[in-house]
PDB file of N, CA and C in Angstrom:
ATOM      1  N   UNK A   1       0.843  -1.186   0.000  1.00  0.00           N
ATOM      2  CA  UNK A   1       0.000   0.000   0.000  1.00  0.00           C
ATOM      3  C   UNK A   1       0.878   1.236   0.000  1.00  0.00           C
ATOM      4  N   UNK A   2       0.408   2.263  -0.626  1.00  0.00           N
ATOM      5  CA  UNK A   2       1.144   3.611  -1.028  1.00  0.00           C
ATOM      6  C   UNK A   2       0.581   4.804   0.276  1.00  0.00           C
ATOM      7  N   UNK A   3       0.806   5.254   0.752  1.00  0.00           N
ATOM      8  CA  UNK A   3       0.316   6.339   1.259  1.00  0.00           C
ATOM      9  C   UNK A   3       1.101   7.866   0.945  1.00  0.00           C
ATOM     10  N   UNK A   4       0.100   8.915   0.864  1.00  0.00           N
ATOM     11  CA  UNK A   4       0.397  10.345   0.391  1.00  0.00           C
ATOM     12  C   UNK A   4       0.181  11.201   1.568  1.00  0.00           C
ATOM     13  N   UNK A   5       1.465  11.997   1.567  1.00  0.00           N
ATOM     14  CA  UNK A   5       0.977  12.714   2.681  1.00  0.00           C
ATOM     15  C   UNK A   5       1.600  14.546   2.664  1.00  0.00           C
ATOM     16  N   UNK A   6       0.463  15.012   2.215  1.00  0.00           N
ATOM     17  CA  UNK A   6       0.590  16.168   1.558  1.00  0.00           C
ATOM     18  C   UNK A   6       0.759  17.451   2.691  1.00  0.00           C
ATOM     19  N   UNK A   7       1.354  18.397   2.243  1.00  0.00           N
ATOM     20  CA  UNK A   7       1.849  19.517   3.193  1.00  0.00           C
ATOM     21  C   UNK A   7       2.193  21.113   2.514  1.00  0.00           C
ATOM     22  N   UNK A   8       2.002  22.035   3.493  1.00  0.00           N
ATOM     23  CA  UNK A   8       2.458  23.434   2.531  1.00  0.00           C
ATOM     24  C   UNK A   8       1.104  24.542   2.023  1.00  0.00           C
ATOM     25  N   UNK A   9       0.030  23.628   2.011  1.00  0.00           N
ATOM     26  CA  UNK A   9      -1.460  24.470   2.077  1.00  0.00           C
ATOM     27  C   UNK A   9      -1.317  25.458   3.447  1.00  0.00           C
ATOM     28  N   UNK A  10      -2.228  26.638   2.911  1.00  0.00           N
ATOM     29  CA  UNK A  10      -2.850  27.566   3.894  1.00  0.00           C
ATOM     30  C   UNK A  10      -3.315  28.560   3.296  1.00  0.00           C
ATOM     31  N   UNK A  11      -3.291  29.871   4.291  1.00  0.00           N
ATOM     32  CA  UNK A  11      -3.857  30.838   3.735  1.00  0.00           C
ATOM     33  C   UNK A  11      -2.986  32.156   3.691  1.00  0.00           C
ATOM     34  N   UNK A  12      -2.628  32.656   2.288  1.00  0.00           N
ATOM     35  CA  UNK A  12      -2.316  33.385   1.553  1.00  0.00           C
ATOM     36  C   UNK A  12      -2.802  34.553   1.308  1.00  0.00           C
ATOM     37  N   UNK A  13      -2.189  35.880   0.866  1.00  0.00           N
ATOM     38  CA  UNK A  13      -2.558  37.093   0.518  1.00  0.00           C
ATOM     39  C   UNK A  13      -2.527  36.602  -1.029  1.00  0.00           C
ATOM     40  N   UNK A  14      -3.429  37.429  -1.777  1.00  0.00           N
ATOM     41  CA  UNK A  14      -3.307  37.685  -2.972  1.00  0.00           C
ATOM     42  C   UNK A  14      -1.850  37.944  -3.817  1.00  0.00           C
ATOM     43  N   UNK A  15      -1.359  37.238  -4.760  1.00  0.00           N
ATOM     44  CA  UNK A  15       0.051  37.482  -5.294  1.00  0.00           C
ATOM     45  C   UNK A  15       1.374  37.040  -4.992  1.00  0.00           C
ATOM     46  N   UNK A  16       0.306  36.359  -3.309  1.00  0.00           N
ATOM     47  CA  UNK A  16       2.022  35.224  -2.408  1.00  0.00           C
ATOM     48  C   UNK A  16       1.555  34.122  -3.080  1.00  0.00           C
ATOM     49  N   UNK A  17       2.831  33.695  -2.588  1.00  0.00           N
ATOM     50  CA  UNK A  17       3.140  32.107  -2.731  1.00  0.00           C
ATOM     51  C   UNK A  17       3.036  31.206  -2.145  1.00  0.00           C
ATOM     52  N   UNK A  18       3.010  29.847  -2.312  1.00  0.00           N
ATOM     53  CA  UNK A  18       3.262  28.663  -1.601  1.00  0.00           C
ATOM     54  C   UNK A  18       3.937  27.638  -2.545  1.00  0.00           C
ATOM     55  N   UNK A  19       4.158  26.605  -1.359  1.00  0.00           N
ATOM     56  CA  UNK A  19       4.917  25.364  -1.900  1.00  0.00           C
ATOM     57  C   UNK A  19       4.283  24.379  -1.410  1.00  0.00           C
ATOM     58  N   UNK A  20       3.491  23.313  -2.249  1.00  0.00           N
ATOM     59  CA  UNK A  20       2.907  22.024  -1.679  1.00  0.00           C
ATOM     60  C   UNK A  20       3.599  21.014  -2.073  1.00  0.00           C
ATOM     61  N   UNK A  21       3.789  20.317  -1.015  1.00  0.00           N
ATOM     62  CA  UNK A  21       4.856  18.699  -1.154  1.00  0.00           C
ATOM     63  C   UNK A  21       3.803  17.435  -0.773  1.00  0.00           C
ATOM     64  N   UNK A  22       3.953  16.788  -1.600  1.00  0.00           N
ATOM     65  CA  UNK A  22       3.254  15.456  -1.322  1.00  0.00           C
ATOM     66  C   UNK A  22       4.438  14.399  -0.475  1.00  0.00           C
ATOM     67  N   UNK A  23       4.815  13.680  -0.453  1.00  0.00           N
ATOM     68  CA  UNK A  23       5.400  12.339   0.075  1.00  0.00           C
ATOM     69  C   UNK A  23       4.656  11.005  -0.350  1.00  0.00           C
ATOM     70  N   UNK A  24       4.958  10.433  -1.092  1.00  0.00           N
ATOM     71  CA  UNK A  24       4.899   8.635  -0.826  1.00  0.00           C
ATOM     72  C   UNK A  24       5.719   7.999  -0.439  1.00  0.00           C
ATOM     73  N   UNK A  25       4.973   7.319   0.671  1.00  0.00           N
ATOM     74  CA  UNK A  25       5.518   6.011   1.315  1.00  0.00           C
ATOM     75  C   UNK A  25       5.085   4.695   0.750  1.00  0.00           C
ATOM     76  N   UNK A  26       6.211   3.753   0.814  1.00  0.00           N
ATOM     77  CA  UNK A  26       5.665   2.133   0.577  1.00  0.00           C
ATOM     78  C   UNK A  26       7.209   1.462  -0.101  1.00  0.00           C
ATOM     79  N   UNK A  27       6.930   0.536  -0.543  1.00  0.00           N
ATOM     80  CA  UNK A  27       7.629   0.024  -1.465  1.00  0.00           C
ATOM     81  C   UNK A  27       7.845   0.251  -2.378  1.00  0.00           C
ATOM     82  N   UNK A  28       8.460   1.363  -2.786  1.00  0.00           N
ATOM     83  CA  UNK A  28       8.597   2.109  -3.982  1.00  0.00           C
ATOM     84  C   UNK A  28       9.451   1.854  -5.110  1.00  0.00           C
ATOM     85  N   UNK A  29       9.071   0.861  -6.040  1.00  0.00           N
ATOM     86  CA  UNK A  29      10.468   0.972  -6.708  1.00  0.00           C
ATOM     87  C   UNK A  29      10.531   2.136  -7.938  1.00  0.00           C
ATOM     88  N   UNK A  30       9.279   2.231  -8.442  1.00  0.00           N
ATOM     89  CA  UNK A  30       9.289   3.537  -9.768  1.00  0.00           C
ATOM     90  C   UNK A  30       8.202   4.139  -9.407  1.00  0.00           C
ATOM     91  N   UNK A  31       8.393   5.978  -9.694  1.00  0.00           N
ATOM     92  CA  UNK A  31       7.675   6.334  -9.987  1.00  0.00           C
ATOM     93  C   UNK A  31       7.064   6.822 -11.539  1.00  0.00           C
ATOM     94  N   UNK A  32       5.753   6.194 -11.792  1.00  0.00           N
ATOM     95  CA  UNK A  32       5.496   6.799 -12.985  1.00  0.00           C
ATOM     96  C   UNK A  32       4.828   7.537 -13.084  1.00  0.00           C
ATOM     97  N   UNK A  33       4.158   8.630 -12.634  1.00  0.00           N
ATOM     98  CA  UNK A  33       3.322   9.872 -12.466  1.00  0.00           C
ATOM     99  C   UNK A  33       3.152   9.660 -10.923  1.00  0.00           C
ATOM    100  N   UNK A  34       3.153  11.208 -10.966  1.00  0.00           N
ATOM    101  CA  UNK A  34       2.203  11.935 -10.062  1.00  0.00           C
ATOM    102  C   UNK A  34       1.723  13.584 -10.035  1.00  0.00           C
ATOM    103  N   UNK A  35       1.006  13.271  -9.524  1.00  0.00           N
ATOM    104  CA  UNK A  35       0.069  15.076 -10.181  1.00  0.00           C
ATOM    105  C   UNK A  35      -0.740  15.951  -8.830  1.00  0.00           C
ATOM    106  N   UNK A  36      -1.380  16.680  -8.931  1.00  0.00           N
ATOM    107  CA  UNK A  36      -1.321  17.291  -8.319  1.00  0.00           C
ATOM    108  C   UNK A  36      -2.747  17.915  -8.891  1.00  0.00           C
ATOM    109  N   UNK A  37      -4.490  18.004  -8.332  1.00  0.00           N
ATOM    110  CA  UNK A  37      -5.391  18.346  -8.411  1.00  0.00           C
ATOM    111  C   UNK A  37      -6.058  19.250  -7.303  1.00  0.00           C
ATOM    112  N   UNK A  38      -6.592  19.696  -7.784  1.00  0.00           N
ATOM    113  CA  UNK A  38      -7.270  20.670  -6.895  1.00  0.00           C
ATOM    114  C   UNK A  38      -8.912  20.808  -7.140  1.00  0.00           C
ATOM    115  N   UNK A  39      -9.771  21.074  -6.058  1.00  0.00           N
ATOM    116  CA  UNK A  39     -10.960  21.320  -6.041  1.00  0.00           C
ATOM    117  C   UNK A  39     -11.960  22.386  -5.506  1.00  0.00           C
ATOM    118  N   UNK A  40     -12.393  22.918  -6.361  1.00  0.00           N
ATOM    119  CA  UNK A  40     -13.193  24.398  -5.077  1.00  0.00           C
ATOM    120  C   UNK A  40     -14.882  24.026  -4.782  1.00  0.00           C
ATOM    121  N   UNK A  41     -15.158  24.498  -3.515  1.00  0.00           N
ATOM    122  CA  UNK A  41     -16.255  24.066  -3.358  1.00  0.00           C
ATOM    123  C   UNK A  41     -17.182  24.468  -4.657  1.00  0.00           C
ATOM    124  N   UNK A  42     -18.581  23.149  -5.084  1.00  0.00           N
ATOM    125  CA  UNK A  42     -19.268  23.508  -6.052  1.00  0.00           C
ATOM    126  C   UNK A  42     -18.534  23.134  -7.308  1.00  0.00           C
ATOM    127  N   UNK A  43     -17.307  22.900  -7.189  1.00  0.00           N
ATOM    128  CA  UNK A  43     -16.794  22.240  -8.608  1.00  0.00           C
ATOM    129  C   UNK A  43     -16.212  21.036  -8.629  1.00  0.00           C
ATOM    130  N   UNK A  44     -15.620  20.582 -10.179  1.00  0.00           N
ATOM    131  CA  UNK A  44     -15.516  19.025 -10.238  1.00  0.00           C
ATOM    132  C   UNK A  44     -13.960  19.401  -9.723  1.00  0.00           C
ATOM    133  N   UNK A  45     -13.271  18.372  -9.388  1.00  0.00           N
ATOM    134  CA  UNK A  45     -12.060  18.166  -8.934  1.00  0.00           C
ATOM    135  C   UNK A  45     -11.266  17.985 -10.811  1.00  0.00           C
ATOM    136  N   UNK A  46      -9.816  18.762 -10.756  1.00  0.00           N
ATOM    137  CA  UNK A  46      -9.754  19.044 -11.950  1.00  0.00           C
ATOM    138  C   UNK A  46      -8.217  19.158 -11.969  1.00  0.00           C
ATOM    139  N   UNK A  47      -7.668  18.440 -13.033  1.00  0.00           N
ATOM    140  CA  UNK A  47      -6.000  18.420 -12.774  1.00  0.00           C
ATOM    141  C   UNK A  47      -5.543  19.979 -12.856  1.00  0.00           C
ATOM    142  N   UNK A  48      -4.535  20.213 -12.380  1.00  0.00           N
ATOM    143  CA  UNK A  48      -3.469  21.129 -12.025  1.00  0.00           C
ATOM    144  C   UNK A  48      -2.448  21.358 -13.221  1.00  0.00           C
ATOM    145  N   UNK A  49      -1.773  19.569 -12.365  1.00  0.00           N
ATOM    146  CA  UNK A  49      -0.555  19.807 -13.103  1.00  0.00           C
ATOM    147  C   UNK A  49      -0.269  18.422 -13.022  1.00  0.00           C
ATOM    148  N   UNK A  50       1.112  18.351 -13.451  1.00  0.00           N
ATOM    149  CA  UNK A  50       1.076  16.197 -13.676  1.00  0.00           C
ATOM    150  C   UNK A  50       2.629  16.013 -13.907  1.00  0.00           C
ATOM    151  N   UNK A  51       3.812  14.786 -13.739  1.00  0.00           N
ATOM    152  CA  UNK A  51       4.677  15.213 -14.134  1.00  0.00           C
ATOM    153  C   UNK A  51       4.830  13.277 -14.103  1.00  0.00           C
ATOM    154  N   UNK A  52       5.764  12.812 -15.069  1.00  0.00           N
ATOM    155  CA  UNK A  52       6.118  11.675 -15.410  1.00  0.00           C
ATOM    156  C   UNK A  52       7.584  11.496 -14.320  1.00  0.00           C
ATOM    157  N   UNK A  53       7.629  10.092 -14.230  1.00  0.00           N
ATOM    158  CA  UNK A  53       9.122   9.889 -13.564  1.00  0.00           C
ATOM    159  C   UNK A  53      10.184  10.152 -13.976  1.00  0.00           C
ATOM    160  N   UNK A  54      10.305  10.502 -15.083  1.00  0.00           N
ATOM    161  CA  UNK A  54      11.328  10.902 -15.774  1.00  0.00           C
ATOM    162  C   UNK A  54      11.386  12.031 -16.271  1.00  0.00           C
ATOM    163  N   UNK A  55      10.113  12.991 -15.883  1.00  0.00           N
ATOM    164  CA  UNK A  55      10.892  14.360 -15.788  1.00  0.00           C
ATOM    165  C   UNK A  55       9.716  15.269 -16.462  1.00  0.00           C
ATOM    166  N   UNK A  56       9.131  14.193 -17.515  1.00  0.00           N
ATOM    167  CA  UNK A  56       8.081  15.649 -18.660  1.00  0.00           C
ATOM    168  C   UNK A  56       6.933  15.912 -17.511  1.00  0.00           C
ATOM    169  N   UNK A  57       6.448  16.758 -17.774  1.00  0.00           N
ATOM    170  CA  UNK A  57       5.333  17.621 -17.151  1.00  0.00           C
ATOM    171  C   UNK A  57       4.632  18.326 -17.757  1.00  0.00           C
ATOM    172  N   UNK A  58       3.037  18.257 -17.211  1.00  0.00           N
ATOM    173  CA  UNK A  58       2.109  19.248 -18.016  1.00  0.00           C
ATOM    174  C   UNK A  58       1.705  20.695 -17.142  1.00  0.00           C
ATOM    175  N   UNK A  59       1.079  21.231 -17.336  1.00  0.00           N
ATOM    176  CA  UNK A  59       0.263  22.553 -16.374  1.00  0.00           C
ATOM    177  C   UNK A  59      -0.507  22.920 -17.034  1.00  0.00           C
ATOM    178  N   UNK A  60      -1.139  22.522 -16.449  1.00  0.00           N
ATOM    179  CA  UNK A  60      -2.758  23.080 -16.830  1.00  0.00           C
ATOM    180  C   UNK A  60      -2.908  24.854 -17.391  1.00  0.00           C
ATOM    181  N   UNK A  61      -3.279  25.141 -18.629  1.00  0.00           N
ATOM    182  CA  UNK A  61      -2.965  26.488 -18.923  1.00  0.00           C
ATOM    183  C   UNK A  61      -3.441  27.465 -18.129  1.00  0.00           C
ATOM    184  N   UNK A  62      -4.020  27.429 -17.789  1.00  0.00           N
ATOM    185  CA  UNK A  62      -4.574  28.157 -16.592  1.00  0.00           C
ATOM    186  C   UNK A  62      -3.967  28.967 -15.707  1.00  0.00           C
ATOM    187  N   UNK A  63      -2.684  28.185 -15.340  1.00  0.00           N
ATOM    188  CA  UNK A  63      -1.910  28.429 -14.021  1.00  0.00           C
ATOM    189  C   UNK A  63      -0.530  28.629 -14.634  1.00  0.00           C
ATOM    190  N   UNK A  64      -0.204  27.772 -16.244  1.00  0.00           N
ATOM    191  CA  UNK A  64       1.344  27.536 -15.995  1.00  0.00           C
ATOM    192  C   UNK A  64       2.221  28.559 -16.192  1.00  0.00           C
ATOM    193  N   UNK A  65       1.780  29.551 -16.166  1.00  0.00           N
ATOM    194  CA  UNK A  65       2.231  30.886 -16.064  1.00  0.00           C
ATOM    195  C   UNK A  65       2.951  31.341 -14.877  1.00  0.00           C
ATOM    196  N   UNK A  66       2.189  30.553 -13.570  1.00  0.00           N
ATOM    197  CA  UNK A  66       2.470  30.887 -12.055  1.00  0.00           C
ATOM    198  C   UNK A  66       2.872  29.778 -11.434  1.00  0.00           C
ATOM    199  N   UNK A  67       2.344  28.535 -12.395  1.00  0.00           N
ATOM    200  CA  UNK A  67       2.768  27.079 -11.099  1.00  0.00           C
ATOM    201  C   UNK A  67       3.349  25.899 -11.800  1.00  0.00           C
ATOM    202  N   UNK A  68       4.537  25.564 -10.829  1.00  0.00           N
ATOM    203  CA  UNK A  68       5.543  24.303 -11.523  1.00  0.00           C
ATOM    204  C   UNK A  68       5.636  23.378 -10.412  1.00  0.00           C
ATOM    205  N   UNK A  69       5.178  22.418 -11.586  1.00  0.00           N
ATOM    206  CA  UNK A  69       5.606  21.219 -10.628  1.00  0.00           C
ATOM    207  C   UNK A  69       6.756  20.215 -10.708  1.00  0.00           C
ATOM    208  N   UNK A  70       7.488  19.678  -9.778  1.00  0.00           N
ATOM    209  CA  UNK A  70       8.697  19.163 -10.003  1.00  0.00           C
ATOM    210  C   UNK A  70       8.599  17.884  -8.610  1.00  0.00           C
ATOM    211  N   UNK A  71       9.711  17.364  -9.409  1.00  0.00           N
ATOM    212  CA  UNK A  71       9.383  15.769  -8.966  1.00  0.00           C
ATOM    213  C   UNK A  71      11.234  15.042  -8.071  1.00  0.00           C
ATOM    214  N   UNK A  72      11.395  14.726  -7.177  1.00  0.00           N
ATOM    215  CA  UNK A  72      12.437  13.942  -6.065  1.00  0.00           C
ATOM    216  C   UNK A  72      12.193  12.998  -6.421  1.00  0.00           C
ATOM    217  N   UNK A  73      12.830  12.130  -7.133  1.00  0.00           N
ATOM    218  CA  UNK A  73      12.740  10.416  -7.352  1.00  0.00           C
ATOM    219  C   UNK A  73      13.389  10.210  -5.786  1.00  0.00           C
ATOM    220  N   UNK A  74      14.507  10.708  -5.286  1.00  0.00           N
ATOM    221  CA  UNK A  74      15.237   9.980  -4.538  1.00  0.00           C
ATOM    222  C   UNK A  74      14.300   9.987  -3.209  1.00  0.00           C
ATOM    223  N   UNK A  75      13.010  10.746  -2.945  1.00  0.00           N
ATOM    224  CA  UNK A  75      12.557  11.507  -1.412  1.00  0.00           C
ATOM    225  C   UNK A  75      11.143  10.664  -1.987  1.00  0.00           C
ATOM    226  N   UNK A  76      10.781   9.901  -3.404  1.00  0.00           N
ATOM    227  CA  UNK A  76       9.203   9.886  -3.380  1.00  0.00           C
ATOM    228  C   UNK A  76       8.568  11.035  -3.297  1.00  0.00           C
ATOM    229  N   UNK A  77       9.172  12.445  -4.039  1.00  0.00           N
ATOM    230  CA  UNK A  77       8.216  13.541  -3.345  1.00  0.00           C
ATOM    231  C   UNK A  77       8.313  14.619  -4.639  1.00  0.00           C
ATOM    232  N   UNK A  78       6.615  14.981  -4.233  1.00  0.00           N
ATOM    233  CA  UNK A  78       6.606  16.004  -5.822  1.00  0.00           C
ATOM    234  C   UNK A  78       5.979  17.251  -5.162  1.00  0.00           C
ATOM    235  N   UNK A  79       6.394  18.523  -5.887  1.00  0.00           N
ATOM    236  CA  UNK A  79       6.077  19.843  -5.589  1.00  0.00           C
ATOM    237  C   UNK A  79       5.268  20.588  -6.343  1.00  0.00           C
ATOM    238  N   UNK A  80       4.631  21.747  -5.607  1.00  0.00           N
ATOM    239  CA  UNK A  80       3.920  21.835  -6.415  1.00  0.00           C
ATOM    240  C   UNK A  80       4.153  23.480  -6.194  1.00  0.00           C
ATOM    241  N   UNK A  81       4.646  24.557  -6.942  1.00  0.00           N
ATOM    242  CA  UNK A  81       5.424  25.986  -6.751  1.00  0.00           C
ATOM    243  C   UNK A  81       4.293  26.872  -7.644  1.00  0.00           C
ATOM    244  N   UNK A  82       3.472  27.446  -6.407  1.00  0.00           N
ATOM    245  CA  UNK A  82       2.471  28.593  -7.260  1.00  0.00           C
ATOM    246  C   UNK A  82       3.076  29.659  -6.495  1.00  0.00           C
ATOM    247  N   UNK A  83       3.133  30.841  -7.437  1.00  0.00           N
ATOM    248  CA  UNK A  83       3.165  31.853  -7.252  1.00  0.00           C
ATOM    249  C   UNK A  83       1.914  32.883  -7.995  1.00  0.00           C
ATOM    250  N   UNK A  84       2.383  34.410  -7.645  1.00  0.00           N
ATOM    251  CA  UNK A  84       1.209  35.305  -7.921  1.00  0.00           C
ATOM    252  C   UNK A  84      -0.252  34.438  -8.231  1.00  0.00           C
ATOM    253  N   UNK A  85      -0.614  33.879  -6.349  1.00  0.00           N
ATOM    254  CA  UNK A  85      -1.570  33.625  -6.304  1.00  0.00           C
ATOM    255  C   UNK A  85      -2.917  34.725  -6.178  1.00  0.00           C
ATOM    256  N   UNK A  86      -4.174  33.904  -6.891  1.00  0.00           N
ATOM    257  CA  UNK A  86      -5.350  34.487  -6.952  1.00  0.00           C
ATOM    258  C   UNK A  86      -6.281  34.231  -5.915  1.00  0.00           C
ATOM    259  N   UNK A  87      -7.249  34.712  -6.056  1.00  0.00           N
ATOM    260  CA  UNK A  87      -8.242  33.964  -5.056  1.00  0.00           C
ATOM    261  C   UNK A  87      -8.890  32.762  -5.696  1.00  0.00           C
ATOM    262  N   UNK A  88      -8.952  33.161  -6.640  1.00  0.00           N
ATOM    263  CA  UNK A  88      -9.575  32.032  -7.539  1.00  0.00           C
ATOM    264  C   UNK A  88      -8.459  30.832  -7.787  1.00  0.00           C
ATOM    265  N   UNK A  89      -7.974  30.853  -6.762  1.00  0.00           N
ATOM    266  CA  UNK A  89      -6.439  29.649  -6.536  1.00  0.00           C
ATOM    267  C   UNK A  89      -7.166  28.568  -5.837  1.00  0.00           C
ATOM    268  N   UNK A  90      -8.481  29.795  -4.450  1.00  0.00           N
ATOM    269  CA  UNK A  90      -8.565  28.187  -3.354  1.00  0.00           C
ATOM    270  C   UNK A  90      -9.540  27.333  -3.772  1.00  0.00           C
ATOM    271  N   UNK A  91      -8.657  26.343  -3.426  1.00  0.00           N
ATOM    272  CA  UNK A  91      -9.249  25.054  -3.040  1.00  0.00           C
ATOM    273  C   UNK A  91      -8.759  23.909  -2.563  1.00  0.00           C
ATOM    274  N   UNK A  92      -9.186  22.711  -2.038  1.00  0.00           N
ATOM    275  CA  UNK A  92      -7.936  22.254  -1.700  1.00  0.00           C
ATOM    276  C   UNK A  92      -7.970  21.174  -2.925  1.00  0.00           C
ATOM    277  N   UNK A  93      -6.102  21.277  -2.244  1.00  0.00           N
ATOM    278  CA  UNK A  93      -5.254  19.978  -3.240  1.00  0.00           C
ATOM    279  C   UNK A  93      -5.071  19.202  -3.208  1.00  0.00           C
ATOM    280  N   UNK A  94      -4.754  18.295  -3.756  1.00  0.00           N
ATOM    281  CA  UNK A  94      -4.918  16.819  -3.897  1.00  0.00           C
ATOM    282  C   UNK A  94      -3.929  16.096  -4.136  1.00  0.00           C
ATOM    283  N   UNK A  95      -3.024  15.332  -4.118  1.00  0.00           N
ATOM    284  CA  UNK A  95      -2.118  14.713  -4.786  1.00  0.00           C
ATOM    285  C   UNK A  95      -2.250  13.404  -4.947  1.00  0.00           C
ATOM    286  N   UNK A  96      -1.869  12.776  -6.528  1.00  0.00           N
ATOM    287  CA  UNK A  96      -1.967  11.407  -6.700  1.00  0.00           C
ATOM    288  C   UNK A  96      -0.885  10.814  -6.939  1.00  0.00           C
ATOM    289  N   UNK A  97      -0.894   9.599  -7.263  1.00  0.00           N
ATOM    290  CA  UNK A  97       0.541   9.286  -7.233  1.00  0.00           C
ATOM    291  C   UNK A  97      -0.325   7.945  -8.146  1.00  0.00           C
ATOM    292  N   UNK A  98       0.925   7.403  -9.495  1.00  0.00           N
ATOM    293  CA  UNK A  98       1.283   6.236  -9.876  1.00  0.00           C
ATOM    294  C   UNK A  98       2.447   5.881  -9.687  1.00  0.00           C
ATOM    295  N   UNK A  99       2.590   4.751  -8.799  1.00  0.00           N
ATOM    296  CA  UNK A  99       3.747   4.109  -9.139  1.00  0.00           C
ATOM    297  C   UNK A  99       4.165   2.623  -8.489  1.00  0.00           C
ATOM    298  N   UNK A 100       4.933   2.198  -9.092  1.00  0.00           N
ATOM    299  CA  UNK A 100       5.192   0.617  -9.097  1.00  0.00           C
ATOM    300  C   UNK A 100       6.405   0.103  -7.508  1.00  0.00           C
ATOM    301  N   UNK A 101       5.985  -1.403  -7.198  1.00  0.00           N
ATOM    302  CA  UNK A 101       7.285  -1.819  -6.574  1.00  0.00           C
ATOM    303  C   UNK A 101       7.289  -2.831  -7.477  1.00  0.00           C
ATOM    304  N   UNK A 102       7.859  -3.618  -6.892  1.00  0.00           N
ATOM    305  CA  UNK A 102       8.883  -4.837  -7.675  1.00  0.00           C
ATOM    306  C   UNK A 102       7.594  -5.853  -8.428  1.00  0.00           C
ATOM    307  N   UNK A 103       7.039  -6.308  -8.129  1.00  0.00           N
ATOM    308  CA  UNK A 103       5.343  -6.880  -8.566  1.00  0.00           C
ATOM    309  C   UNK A 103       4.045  -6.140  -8.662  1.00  0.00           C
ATOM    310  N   UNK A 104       4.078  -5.117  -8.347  1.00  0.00           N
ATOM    311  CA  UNK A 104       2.580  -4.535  -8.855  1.00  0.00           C
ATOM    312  C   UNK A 104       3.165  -2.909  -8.688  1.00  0.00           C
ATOM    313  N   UNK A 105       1.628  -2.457  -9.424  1.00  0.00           N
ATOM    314  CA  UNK A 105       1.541  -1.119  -9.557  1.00  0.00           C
ATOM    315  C   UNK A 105       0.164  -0.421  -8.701  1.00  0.00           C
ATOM    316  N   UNK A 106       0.355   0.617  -8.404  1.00  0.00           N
ATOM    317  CA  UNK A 106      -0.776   1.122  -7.571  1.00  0.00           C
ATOM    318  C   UNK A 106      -1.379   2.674  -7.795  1.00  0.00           C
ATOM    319  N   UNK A 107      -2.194   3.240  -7.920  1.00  0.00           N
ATOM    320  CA  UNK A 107      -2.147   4.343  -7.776  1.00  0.00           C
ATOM    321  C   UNK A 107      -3.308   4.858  -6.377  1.00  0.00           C
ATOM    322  N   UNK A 108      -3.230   6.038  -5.863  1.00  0.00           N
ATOM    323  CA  UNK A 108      -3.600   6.837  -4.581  1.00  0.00           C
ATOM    324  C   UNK A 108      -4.110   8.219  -4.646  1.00  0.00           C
ATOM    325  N   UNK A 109      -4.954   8.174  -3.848  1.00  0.00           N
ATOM    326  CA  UNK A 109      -4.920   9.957  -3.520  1.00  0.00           C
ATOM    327  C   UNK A 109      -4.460  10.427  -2.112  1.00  0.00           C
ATOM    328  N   UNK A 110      -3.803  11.321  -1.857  1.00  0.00           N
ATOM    329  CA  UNK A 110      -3.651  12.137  -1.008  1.00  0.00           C
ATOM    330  C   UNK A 110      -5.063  12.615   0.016  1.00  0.00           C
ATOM    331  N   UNK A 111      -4.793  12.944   1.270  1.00  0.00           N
ATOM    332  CA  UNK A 111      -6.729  13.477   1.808  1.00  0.00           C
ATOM    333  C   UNK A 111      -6.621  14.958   1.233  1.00  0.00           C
ATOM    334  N   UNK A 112      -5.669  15.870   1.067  1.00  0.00           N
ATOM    335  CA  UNK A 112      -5.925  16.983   0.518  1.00  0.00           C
ATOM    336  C   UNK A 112      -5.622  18.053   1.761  1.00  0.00           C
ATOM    337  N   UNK A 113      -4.979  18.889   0.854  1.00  0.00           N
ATOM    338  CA  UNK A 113      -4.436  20.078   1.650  1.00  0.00           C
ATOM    339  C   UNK A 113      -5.262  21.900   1.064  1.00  0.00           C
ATOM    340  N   UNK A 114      -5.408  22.297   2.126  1.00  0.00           N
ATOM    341  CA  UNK A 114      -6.491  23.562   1.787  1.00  0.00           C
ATOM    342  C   UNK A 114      -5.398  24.680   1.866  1.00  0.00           C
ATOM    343  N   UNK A 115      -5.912  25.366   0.436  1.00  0.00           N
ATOM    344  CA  UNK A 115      -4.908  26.681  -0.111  1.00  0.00           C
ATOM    345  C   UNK A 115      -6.513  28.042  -0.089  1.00  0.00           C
ATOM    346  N   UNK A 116      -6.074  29.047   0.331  1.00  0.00           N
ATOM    347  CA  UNK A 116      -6.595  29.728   0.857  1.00  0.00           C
ATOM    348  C   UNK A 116      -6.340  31.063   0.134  1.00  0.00           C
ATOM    349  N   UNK A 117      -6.662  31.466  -0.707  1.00  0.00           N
ATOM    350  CA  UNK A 117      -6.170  33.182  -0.928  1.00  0.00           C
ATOM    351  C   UNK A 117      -7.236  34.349  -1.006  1.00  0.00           C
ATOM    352  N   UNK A 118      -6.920  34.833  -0.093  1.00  0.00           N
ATOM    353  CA  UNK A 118      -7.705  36.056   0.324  1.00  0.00           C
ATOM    354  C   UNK A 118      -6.887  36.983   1.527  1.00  0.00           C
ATOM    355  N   UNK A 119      -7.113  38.344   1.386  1.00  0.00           N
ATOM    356  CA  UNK A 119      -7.276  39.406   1.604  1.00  0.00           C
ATOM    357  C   UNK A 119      -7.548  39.729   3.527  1.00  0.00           C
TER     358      UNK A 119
END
């Protein structure tokens, strides 16, 4: 079993920043994705951003102007770097994770960390 354990949410002024870190634990031998979703109350839960084990990454156009995500093979741990945050930033985040040990593959969600921007 994989567990995620996400960190770095709160509450923000308009135009600051944060840094959200996920962690997986388990038997890890590869990672092959993990990403990073977010949800605001009243809406569908909706990718972010996403990044392969080996390095490519997407961002959602939306954001990728302000937010990068980057990936620790050696820590199991992926980031998630927004800046000139909006309000229309909160919600909370999510992190998933694919990835393999030596006989199977698994994927997870994170319980979610609450990003906050307001005034």
């Amino acid at each position: 079993q994989v567990q995620l354990v996400e960190s770095g949410g709160g509450l923000v002024q308009p135009g600051g920043s944060l840094r959200l870190s996920c962690a997986a634990s388990g038997s890890i031998v590869t990672i092959n994705s993990m990403a990073w979703y977010r949800q605001a109350p009243g809406n569908q839960r909706e990718m972010v951003a996403h990044i392969t084990g080996d390095g490519r990454t997407y961002v959602d156009e939306s954001v990728e102007d302000r937010f990068t995500i980057s990936l620790d093979n050696a820590k199991n741990t992926v980031y998630l770097q927004m800046n000139s945050l909006k309000p229309e930033d909160t919600a909370v985040y999510y992190c998933h994770s694919d990835v393999s040990g030596s006989s199977w593959t698994y994927k997870s969600w994170g319980r979610g960390t609450q990003v906050t921007v307001s005034s």
